[in-house]
C-alpha atoms as a PDB file:
ATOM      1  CA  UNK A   1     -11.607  -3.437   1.302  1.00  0.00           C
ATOM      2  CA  UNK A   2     -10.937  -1.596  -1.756  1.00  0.00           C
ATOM      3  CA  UNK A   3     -13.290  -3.790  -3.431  1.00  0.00           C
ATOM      4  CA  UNK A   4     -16.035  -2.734  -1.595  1.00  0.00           C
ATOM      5  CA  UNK A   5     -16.161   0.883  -3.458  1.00  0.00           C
ATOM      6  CA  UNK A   6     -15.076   0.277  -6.716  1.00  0.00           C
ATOM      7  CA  UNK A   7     -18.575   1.232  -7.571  1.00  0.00           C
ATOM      8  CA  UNK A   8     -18.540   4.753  -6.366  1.00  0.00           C
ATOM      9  CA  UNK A   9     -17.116   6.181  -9.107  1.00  0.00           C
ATOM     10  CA  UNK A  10     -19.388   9.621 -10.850  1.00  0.00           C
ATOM     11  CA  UNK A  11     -18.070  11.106 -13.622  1.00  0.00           C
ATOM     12  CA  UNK A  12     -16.779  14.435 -13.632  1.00  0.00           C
ATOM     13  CA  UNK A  13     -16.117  14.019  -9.636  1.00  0.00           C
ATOM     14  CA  UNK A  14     -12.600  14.809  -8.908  1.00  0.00           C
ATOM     15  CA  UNK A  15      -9.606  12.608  -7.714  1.00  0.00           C
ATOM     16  CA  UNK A  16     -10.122  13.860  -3.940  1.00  0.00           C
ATOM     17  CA  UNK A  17     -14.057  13.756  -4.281  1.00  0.00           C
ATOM     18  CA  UNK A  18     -13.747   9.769  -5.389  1.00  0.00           C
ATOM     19  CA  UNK A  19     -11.162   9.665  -2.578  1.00  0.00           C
ATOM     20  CA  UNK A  20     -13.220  10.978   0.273  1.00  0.00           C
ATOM     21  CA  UNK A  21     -16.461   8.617  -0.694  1.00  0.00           C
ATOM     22  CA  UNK A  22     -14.263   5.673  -1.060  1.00  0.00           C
ATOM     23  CA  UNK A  23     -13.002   6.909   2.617  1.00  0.00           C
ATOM     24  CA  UNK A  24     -16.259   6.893   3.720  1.00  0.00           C
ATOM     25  CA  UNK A  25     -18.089   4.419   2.300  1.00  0.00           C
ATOM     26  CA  UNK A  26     -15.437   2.272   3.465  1.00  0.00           C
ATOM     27  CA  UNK A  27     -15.811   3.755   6.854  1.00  0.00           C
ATOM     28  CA  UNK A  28     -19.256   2.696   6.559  1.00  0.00           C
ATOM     29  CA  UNK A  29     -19.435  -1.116   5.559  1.00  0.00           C
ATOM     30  CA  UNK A  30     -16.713  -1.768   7.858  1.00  0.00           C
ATOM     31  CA  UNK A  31     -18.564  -0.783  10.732  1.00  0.00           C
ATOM     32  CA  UNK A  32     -21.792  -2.106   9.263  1.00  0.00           C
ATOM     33  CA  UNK A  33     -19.976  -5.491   9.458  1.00  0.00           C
ATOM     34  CA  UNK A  34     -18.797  -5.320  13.136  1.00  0.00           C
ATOM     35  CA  UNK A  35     -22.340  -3.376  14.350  1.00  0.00           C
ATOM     36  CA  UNK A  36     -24.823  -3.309  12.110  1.00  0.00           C
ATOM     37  CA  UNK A  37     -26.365  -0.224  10.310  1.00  0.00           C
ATOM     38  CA  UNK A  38     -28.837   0.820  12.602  1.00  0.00           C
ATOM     39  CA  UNK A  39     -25.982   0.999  15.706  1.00  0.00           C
ATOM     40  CA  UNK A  40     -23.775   3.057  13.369  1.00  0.00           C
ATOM     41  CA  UNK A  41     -23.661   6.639  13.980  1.00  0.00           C
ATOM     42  CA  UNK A  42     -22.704   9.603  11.507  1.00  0.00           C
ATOM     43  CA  UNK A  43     -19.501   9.629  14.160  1.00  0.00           C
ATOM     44  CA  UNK A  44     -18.613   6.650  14.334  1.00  0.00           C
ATOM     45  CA  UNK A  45     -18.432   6.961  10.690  1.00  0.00           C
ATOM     46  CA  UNK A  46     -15.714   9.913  11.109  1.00  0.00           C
ATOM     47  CA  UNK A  47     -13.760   8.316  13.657  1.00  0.00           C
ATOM     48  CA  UNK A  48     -12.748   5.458  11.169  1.00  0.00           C
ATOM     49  CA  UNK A  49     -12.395   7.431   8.359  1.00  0.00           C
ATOM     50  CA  UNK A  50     -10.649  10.170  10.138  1.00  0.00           C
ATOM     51  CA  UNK A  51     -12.492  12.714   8.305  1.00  0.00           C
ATOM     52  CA  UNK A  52     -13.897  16.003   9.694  1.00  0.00           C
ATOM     53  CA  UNK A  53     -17.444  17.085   9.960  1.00  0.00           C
ATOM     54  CA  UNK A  54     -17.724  19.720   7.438  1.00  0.00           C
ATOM     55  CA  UNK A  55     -16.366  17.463   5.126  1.00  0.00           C
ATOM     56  CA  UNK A  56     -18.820  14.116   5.427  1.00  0.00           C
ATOM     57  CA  UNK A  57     -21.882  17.056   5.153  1.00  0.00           C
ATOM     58  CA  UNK A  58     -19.772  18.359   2.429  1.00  0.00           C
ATOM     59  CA  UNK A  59     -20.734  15.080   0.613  1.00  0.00           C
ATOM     60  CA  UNK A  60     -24.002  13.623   2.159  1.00  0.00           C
ATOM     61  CA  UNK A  61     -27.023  14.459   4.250  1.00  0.00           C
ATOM     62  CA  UNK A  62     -26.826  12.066   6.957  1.00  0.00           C
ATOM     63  CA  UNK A  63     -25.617   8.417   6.958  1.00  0.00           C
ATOM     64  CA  UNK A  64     -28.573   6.371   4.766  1.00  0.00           C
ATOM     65  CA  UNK A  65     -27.431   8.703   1.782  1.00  0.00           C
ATOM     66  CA  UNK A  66     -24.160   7.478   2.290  1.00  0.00           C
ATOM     67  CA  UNK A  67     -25.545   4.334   2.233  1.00  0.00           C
ATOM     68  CA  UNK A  68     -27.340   4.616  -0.697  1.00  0.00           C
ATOM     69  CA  UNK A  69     -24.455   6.617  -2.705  1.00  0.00           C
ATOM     70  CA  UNK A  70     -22.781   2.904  -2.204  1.00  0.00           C
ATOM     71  CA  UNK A  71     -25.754   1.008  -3.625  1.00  0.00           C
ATOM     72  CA  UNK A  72     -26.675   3.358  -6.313  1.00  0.00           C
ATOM     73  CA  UNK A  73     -24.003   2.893  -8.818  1.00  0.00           C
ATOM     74  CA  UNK A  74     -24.215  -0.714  -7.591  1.00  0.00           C
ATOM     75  CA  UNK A  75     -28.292  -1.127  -8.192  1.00  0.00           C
ATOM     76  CA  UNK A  76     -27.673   0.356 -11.432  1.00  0.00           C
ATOM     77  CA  UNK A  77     -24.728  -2.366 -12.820  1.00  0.00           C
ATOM     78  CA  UNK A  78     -27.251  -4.637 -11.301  1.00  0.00           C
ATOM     79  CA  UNK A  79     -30.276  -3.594 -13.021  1.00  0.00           C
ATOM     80  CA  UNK A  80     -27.812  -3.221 -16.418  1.00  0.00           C
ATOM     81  CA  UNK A  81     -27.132  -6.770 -15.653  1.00  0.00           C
ATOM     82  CA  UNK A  82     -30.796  -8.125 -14.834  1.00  0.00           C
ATOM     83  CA  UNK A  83     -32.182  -6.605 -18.102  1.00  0.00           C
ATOM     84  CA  UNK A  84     -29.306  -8.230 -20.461  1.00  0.00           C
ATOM     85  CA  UNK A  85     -30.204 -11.547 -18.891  1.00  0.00           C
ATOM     86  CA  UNK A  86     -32.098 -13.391 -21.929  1.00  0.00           C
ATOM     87  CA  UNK A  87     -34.296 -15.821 -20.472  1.00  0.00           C
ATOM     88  CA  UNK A  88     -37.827 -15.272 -20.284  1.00  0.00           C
ATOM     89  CA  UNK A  89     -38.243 -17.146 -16.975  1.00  0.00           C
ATOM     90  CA  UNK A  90     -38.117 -15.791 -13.291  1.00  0.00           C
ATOM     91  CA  UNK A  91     -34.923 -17.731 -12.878  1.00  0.00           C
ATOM     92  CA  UNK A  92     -32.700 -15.866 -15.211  1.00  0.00           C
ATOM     93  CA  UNK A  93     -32.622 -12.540 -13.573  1.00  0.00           C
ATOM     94  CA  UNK A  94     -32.838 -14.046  -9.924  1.00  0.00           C
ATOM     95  CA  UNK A  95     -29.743 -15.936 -11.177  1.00  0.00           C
ATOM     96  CA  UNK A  96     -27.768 -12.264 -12.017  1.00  0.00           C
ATOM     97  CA  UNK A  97     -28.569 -10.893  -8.366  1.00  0.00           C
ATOM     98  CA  UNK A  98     -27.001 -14.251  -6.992  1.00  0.00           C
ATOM     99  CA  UNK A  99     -23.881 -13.742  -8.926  1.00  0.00           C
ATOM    100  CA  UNK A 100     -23.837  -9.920  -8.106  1.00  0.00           C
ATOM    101  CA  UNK A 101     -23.858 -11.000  -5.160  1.00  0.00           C
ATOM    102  CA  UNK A 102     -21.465 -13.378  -5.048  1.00  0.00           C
ATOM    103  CA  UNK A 103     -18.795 -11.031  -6.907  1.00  0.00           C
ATOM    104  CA  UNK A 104     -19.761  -8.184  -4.607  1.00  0.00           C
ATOM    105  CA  UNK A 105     -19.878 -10.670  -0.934  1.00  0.00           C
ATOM    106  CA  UNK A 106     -18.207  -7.418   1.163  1.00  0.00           C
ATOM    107  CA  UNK A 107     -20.833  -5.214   0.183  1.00  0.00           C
ATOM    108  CA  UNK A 108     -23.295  -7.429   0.260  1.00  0.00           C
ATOM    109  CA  UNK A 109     -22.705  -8.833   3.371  1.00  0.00           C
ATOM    110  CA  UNK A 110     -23.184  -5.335   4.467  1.00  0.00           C
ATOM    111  CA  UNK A 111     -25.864  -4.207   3.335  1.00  0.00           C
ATOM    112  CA  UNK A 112     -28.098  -6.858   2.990  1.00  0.00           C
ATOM    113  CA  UNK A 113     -27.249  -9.506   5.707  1.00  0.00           C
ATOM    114  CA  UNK A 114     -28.165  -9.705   8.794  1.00  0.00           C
ATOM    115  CA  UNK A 115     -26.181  -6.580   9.676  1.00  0.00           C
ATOM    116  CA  UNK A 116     -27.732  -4.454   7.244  1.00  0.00           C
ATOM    117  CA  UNK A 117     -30.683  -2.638   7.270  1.00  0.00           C
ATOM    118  CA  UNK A 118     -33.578  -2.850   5.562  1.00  0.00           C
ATOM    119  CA  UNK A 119     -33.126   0.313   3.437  1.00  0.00           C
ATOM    120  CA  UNK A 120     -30.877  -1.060   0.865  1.00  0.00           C
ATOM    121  CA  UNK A 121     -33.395  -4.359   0.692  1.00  0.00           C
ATOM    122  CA  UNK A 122     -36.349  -2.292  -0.027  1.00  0.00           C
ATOM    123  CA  UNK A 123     -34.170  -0.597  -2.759  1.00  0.00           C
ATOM    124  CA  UNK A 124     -33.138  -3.985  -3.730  1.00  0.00           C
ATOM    125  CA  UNK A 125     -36.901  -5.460  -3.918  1.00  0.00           C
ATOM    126  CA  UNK A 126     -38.132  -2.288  -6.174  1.00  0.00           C
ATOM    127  CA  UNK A 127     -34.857  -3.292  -8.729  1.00  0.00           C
ATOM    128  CA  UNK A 128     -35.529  -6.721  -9.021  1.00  0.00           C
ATOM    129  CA  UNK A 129     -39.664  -6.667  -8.570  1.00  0.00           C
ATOM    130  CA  UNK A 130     -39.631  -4.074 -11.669  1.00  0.00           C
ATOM    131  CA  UNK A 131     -37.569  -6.298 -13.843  1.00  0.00           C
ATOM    132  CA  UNK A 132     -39.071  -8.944 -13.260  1.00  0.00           C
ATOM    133  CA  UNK A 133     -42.810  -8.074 -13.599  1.00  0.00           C
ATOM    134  CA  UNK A 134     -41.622  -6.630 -17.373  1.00  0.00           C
ATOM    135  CA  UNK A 135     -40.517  -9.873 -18.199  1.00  0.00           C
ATOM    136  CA  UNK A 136     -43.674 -12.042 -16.526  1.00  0.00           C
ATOM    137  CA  UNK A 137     -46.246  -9.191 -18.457  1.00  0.00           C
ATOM    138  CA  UNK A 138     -45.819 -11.061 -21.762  1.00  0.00           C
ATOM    139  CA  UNK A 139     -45.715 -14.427 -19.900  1.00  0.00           C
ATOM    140  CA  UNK A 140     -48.836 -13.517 -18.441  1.00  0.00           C
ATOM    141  CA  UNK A 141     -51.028 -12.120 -20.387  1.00  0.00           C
ATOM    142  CA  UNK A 142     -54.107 -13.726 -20.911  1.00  0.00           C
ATOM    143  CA  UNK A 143     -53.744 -14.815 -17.875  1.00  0.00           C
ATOM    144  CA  UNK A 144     -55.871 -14.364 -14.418  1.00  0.00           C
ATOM    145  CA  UNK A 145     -52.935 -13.796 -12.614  1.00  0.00           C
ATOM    146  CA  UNK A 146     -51.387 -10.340 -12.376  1.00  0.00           C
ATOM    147  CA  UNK A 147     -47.543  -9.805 -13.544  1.00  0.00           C
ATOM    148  CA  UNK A 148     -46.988  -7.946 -10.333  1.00  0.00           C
ATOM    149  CA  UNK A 149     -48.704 -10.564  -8.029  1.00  0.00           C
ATOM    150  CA  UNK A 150     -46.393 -13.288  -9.588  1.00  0.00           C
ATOM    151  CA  UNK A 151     -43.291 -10.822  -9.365  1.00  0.00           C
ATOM    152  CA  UNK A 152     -43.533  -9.869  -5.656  1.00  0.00           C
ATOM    153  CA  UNK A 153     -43.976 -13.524  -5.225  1.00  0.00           C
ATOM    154  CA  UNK A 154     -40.753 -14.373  -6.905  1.00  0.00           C
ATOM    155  CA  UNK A 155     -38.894 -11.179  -5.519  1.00  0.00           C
ATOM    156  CA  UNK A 156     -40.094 -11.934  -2.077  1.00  0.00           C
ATOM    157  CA  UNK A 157     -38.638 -15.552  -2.412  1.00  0.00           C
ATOM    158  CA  UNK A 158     -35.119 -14.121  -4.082  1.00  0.00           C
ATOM    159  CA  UNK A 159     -34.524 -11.665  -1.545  1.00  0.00           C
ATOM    160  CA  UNK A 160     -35.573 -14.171   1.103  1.00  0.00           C
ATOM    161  CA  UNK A 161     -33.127 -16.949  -0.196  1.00  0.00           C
ATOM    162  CA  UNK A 162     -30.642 -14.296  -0.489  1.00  0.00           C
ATOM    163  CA  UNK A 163     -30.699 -12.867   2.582  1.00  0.00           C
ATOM    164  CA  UNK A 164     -30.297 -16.286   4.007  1.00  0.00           C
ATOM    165  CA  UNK A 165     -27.488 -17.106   1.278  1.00  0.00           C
ATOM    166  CA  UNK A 166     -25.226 -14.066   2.585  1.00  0.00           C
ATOM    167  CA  UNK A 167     -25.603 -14.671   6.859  1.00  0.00           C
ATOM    168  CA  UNK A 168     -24.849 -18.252   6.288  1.00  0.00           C
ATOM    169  CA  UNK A 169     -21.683 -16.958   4.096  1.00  0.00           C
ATOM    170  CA  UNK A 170     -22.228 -18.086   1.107  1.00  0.00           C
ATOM    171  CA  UNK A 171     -22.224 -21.896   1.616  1.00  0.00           C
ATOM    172  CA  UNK A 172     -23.146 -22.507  -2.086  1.00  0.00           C
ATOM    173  CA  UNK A 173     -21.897 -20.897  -5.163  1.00  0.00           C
ATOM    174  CA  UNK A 174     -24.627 -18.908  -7.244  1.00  0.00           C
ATOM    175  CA  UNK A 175     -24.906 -21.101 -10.178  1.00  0.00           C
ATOM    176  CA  UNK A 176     -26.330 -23.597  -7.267  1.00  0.00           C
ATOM    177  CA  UNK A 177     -28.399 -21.450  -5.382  1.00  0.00           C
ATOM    178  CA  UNK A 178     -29.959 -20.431  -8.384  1.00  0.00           C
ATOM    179  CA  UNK A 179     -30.694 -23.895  -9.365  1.00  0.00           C
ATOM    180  CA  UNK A 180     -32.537 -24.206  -6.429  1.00  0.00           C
ATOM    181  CA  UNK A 181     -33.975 -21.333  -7.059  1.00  0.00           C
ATOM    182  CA  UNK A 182     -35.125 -22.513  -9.880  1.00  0.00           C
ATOM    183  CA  UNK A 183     -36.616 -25.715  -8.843  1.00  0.00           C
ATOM    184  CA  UNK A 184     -38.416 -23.831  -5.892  1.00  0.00           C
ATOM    185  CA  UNK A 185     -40.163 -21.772  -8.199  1.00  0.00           C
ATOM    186  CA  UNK A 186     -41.407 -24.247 -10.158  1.00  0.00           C
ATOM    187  CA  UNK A 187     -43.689 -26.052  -7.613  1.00  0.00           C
ATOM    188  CA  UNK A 188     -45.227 -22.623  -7.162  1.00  0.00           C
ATOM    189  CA  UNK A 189     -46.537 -22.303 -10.570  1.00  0.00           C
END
């Protein structure tokens, strides 16, 4: 699972700092996997980590800024990622999340399948819906339909078709899925 935290990595935190989030977060998506998030207590946590008390407060508040700790440094490659994409269309940066996605399947499977809870998709939507409604504002203008109207739409539908992707493992790769994607979208404009 050491691809799962590769992400968690601040600078300036020390080797045992890295080491105990790692430990953790590890800890976490593990259990995520077998339980889902919402049956996952902050002990449970501890128990497979074998860590003590003092130290998992040492590091986080309670278990959803654990959580998001793992998706921060994630949502921000991601968002790095969505805003080098170069297309103008909704397709291009719905295409990035599918291959984060794909490169990242542990975590995602995680956090945003069915196991996961619906904190890391909200944080998810707000990435994606913001990129995307700065690249439809040009598109649109002039038009009678808002740029954030047509982004939710499109976000809604990636996160949807994503969601679905990852419980059903990944059954096509994300080139194809964002084909689809693609083609979808198109019947709705």
């Amino acid at each position: 699972m050491g691809e799962i935290v590769r992400e968690v990595d601040v600078a300036g935190e020390d080797r045992r700092v890295r080491r105990t989030r790692r430990i953790l977060l590890d800890a976490l998506f593990s259990l995520v996997l077998e339980k889902g998030y919402d049956r996952v207590t902050v002990q449970d946590i501890l128990d497979r980590a074998d860590v003590g008390r003092s130290t998992f407060y040492a590091h986080f508040r309670d278990k959803q800024s654990l959580l998001l700790a793992g998706f921060d440094d994630m949502g921000a490659e991601l968002r790095r990622e969505i805003e080098g994409a170069t297309a103008a269309s909704p397709v291009a940066p719905v295409a990035v999340v599918f291959e984060h996605a794909y490169r990242h399947r542990t975590v995602y499977r995680a956090l945003c399948g069915r196991q996961g809870g619906t904190l890391v998709m909200r944080h998810l939507h707000r990435v994606v819906g913001e990129v995307l409604c700065e690249r439809l504002r040009p598109e649109l203008s002039g038009s009678d339909l808002p740029a954030e109207v047509a982004a939710e739409f499109y976000t809604s539908a990636a996160l949807g078709l994503l969601t679905w992707w990852v419980d059903r493992d990944y059954p096509y790769g994300p080139d194809v899925l964002a084909a689809m994607y693609g083609r979808l979208s198109v019947h709705s404009r």
